[in-house]
Protein backbone atom coordinates (compact mmCIF):
# COMPACT_ATOMS: atom_id res chain seq x y z
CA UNK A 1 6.01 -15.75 -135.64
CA UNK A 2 3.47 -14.64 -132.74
CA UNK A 3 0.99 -12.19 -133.29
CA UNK A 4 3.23 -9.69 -131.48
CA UNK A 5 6.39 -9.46 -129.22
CA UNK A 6 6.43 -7.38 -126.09
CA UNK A 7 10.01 -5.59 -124.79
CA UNK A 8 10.28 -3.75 -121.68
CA UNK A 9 13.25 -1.39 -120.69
CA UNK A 10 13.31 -0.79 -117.07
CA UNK A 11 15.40 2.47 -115.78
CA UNK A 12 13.90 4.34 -119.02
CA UNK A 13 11.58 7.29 -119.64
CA UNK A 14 8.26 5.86 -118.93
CA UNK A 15 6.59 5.20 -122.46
CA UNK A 16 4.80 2.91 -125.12
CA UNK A 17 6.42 2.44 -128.57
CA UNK A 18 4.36 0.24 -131.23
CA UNK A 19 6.37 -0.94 -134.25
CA UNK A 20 4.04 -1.68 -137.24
CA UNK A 21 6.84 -2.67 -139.64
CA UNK A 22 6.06 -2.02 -143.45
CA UNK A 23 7.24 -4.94 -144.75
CA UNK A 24 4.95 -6.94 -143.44
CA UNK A 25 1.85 -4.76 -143.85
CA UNK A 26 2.49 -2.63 -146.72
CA UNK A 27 -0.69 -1.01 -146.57
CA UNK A 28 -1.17 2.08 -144.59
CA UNK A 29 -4.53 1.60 -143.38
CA UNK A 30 -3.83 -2.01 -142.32
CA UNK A 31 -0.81 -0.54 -140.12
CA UNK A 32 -2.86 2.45 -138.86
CA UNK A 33 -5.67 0.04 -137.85
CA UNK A 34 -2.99 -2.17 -135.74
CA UNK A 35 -1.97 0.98 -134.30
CA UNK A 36 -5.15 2.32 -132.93
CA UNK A 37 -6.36 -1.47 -131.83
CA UNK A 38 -2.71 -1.72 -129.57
CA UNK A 39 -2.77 1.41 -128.37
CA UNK A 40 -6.59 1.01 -127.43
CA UNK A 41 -5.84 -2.06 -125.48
CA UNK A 42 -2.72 -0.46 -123.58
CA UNK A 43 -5.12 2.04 -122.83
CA UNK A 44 -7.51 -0.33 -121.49
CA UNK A 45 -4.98 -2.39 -119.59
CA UNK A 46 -2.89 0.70 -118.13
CA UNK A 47 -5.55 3.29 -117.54
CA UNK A 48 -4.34 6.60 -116.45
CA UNK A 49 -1.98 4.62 -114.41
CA UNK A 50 1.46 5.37 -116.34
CA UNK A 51 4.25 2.17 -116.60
CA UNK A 52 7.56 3.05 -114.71
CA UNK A 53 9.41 1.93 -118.15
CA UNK A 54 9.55 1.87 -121.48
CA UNK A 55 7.20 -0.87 -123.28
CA UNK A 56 8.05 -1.63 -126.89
CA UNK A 57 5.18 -3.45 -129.19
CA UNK A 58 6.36 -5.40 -132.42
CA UNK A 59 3.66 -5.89 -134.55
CA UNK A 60 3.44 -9.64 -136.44
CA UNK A 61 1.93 -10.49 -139.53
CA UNK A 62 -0.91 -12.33 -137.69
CA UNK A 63 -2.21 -9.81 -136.10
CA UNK A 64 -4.47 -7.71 -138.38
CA UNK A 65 -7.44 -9.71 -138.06
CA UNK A 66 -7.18 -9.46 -133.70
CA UNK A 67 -10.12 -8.30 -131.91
CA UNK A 68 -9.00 -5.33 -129.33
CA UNK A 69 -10.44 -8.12 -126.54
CA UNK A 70 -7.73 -10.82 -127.82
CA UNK A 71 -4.94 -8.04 -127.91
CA UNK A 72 -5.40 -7.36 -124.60
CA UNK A 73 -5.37 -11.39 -123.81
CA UNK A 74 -1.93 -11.25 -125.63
CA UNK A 75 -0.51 -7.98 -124.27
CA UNK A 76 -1.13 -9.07 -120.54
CA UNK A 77 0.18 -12.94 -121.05
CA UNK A 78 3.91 -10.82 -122.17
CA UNK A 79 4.19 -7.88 -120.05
């Protein structure tokens, strides 16, 4: 499985929605950390500038031990 999966829904409320799914990270921490690190690198990538759709994130196990700078490498190569 990739480190994450990237959706988009065009025609949609404009918005970002990060799935950390507890089965593969059962800790809380380690899914709060994944959180904060995505939405810091959609932050860096979008800006103030808002997406005209809805972006979906799916988190994947290897992921946790990404560097915000490698997210962002991974975020722009799927959206």
């Amino acid at each position: 499985m990739s480190p994450l999966s990237v959706s988009k829904r065009p025609g949609t409320k404009p918005s970002f929605h990060i799935i950390v799914p507890k089965k593969l990270f059962p800790l809380r921490t380690e899914r709060n950390l994944i959180k904060r690190r995505l939405r810091a690198a959609l932050a860096d990538i979008f800006g103030k500038k808002f997406p005209q759709e809805t972006i979906i994130v799916y988190a994947g196990k290897k992921i946790l031990h990404k560097k915000i700078e490698e997210l962002k490498k991974e975020l722009l190569k799927r959206l």
